[in-house]
PDB file of N, CA and C in Angstrom:
ATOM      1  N   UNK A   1      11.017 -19.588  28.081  1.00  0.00           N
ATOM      2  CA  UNK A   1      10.102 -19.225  27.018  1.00  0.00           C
ATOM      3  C   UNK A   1      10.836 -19.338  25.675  1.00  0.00           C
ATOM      4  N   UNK A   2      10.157 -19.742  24.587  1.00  0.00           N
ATOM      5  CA  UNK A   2      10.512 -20.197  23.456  1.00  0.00           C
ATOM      6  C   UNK A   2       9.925 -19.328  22.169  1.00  0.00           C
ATOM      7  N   UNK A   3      10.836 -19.098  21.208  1.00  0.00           N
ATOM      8  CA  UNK A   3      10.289 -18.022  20.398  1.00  0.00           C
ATOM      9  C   UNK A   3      10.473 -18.523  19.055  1.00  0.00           C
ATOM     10  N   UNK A   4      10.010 -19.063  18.194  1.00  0.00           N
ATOM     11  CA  UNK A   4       9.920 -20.026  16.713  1.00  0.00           C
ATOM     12  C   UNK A   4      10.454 -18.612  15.699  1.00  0.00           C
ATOM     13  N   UNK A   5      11.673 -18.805  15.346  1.00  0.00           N
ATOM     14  CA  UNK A   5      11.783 -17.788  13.857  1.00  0.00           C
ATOM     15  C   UNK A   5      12.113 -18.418  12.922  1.00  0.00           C
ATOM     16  N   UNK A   6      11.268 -19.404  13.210  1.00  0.00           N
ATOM     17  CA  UNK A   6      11.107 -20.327  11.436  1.00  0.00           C
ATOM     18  C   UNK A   6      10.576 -19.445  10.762  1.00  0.00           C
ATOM     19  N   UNK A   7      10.115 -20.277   9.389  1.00  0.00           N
ATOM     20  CA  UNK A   7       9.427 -19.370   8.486  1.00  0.00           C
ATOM     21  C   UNK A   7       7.934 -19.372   8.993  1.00  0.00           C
ATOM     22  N   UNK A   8       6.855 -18.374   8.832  1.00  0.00           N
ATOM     23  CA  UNK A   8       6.016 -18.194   8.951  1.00  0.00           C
ATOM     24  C   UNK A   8       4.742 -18.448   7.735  1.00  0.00           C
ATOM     25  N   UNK A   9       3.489 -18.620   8.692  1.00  0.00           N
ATOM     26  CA  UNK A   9       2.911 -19.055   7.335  1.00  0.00           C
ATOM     27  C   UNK A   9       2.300 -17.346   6.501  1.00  0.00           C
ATOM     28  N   UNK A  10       2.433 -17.395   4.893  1.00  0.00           N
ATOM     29  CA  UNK A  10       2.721 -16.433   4.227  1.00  0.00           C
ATOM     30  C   UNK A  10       1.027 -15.858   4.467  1.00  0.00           C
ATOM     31  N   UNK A  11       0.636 -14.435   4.759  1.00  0.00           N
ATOM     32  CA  UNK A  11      -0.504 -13.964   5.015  1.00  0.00           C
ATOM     33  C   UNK A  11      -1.171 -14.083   3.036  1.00  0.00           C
ATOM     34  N   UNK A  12      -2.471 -14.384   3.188  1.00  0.00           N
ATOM     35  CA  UNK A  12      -2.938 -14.275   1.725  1.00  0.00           C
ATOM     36  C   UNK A  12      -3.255 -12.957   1.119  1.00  0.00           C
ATOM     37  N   UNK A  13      -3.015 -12.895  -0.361  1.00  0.00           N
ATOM     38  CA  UNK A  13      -3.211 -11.926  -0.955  1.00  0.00           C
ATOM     39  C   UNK A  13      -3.887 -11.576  -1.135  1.00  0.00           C
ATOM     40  N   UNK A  14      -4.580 -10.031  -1.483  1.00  0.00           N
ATOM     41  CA  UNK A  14      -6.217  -9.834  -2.048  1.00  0.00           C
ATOM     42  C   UNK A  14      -5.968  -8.678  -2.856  1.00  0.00           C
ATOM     43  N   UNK A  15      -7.072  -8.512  -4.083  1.00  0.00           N
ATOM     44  CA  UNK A  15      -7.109  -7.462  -5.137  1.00  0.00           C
ATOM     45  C   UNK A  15      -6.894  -5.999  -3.476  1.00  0.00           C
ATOM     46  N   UNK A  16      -6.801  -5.078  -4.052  1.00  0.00           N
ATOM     47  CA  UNK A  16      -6.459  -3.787  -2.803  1.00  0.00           C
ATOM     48  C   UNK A  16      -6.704  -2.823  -3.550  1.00  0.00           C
ATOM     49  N   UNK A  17      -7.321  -1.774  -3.377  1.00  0.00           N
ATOM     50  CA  UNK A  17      -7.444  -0.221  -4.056  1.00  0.00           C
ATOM     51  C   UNK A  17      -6.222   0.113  -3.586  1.00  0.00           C
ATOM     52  N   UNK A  18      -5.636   0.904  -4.042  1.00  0.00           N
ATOM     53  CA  UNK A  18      -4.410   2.115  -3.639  1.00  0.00           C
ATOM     54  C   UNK A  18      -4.350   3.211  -4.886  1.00  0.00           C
ATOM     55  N   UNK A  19      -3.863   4.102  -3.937  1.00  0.00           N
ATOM     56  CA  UNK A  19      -3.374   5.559  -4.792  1.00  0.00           C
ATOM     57  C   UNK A  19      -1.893   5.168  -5.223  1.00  0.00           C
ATOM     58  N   UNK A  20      -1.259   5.790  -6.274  1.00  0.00           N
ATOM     59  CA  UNK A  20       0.062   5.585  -6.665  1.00  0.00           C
ATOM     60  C   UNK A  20       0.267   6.397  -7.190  1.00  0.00           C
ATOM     61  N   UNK A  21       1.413   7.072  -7.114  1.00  0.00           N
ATOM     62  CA  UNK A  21       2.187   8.434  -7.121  1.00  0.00           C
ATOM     63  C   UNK A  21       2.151   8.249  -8.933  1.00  0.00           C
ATOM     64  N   UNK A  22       2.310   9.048  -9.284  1.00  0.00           N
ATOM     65  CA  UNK A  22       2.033   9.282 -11.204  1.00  0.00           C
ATOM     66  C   UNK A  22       3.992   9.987 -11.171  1.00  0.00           C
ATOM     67  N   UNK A  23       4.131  10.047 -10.431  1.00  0.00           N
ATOM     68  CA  UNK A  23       5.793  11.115 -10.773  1.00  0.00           C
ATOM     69  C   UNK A  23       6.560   9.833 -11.155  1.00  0.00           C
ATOM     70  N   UNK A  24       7.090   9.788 -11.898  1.00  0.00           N
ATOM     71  CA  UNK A  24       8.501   8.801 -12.290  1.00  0.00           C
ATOM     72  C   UNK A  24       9.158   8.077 -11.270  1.00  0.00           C
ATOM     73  N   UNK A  25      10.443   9.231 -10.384  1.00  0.00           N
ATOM     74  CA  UNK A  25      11.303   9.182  -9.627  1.00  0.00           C
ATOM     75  C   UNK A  25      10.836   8.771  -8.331  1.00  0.00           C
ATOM     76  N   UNK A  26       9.195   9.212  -8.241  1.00  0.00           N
ATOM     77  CA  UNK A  26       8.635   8.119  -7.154  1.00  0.00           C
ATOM     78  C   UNK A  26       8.158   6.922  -6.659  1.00  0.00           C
ATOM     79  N   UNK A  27       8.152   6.555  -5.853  1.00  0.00           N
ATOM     80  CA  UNK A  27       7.655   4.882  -5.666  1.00  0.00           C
ATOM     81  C   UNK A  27       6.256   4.996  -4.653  1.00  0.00           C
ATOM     82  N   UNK A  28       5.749   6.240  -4.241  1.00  0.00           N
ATOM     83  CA  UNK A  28       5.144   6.463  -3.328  1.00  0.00           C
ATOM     84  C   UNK A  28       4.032   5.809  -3.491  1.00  0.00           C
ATOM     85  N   UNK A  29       3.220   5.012  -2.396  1.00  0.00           N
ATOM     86  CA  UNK A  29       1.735   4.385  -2.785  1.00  0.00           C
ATOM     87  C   UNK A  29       1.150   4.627  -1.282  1.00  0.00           C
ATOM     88  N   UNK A  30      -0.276   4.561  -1.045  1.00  0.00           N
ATOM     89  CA  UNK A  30      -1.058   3.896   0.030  1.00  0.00           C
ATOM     90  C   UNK A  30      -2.114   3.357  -0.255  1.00  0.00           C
ATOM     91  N   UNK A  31      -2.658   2.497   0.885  1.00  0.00           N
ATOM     92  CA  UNK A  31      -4.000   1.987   0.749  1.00  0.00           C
ATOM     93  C   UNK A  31      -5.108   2.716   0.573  1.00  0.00           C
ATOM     94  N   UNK A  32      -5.894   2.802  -0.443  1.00  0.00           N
ATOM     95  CA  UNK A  32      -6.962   3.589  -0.435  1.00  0.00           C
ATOM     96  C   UNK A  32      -8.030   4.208   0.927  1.00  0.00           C
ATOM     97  N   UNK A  33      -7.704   2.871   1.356  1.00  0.00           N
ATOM     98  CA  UNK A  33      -8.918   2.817   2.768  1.00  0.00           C
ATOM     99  C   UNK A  33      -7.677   3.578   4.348  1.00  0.00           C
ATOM    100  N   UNK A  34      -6.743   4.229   3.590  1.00  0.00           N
ATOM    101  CA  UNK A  34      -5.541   4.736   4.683  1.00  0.00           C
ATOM    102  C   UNK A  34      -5.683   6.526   4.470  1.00  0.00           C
ATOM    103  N   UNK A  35      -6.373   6.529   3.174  1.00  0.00           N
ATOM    104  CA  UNK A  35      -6.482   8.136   3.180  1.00  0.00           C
ATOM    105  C   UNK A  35      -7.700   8.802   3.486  1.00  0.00           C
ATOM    106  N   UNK A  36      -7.147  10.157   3.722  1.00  0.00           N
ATOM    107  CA  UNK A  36      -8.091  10.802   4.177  1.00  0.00           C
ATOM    108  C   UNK A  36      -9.123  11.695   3.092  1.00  0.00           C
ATOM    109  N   UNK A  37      -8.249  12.014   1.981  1.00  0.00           N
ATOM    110  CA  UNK A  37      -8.363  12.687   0.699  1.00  0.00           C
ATOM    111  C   UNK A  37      -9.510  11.952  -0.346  1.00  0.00           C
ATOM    112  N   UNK A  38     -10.121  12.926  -0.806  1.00  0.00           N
ATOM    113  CA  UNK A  38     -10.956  12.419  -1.800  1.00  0.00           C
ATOM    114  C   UNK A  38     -10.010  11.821  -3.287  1.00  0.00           C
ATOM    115  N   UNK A  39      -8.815  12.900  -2.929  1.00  0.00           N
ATOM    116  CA  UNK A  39      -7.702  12.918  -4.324  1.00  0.00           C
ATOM    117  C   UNK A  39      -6.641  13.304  -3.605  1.00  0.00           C
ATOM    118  N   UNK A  40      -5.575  12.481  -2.941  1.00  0.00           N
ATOM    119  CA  UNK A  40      -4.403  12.837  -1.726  1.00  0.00           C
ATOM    120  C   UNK A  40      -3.733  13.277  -2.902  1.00  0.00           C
ATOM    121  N   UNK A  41      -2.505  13.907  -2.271  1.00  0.00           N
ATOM    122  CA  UNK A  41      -1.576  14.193  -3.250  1.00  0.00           C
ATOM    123  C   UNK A  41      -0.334  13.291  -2.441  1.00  0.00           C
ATOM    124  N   UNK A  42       0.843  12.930  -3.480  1.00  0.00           N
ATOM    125  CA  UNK A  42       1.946  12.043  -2.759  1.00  0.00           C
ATOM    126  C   UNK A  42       2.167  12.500  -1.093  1.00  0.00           C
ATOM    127  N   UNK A  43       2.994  11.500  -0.479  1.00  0.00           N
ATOM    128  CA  UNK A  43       3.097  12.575   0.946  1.00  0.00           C
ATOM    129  C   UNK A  43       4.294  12.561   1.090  1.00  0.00           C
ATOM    130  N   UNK A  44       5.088  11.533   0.035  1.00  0.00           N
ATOM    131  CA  UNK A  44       6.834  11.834  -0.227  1.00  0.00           C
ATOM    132  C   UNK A  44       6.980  12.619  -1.155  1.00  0.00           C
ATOM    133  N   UNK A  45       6.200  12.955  -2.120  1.00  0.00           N
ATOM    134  CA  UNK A  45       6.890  14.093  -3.267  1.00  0.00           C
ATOM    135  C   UNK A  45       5.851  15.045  -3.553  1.00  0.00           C
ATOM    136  N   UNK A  46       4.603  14.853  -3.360  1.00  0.00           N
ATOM    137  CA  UNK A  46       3.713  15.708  -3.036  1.00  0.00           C
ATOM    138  C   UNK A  46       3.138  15.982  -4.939  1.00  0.00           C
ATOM    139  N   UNK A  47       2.998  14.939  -5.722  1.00  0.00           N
ATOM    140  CA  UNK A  47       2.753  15.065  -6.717  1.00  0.00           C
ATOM    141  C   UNK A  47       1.433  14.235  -6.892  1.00  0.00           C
ATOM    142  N   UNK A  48       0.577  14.608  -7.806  1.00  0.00           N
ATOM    143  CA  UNK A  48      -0.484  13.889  -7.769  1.00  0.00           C
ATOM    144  C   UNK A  48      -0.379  12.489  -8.003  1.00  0.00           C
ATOM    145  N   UNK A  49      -1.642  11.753  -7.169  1.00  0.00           N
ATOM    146  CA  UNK A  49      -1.549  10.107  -7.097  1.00  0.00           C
ATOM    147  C   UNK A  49      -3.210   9.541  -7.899  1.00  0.00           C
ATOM    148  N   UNK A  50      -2.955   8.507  -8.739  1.00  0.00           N
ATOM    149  CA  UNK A  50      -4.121   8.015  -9.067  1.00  0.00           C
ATOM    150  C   UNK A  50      -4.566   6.198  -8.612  1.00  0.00           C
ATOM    151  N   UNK A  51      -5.374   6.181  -8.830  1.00  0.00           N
ATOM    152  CA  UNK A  51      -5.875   4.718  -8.525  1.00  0.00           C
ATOM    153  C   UNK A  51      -5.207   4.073  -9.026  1.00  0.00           C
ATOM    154  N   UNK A  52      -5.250   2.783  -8.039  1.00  0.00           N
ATOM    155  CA  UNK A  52      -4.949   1.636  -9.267  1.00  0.00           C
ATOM    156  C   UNK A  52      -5.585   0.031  -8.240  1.00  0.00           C
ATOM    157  N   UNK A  53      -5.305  -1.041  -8.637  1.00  0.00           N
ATOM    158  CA  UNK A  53      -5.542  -2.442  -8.011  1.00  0.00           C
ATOM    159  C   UNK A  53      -4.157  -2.921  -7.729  1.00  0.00           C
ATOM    160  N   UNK A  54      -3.760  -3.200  -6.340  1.00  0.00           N
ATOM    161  CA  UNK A  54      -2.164  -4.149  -5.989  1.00  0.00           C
ATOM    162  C   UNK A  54      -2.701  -5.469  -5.852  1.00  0.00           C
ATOM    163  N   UNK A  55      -1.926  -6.871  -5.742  1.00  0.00           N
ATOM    164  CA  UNK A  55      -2.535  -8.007  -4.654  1.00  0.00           C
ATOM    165  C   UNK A  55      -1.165  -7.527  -3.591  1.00  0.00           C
ATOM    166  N   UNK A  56      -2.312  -7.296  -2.371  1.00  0.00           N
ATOM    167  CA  UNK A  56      -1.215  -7.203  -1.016  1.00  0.00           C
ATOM    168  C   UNK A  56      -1.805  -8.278  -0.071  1.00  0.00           C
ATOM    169  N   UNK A  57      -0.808  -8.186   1.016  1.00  0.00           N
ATOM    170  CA  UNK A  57      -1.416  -8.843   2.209  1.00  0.00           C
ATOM    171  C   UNK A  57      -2.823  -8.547   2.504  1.00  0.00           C
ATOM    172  N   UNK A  58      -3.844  -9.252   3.416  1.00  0.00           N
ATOM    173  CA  UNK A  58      -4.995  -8.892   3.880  1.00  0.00           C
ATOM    174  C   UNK A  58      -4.794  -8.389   5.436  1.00  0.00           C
ATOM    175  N   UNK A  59      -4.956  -7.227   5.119  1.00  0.00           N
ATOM    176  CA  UNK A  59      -5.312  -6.948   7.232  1.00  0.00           C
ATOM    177  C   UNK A  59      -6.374  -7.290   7.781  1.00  0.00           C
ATOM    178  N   UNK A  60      -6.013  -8.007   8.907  1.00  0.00           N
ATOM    179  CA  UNK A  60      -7.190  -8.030   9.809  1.00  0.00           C
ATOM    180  C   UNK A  60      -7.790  -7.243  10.173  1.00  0.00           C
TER     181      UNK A  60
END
């Protein structure tokens, strides 16, 4: 059996809702459509998170 770790073809990007941590020292984000919260708060620093638009991968 044979296993290819060439390069792969790159998944396409799409506009994405996400929350994003407002604290400085954080980098914390998720997908909008990943929370449970009407208004989550970070879940690494626990500081409030607001909207925003990423381009990320598309999940299937």
């Amino acid at each position: 059996m044979a296993f290819s770790r060439g390069p792969k073809e790159p998944l396409p990007e799409v506009e994405t809702n996400v929350w994003s941590c407002t604290s400085d020292e954080c980098q914390g984000w998720m997908r909008e459509s990943f929370s449970f919260e009407k208004e989550p708060e970070c879940p690494l620093c626990q500081s409030k998170m607001e909207q925003e638009i990423r381009m990320l991968p598309e999940l299937e």
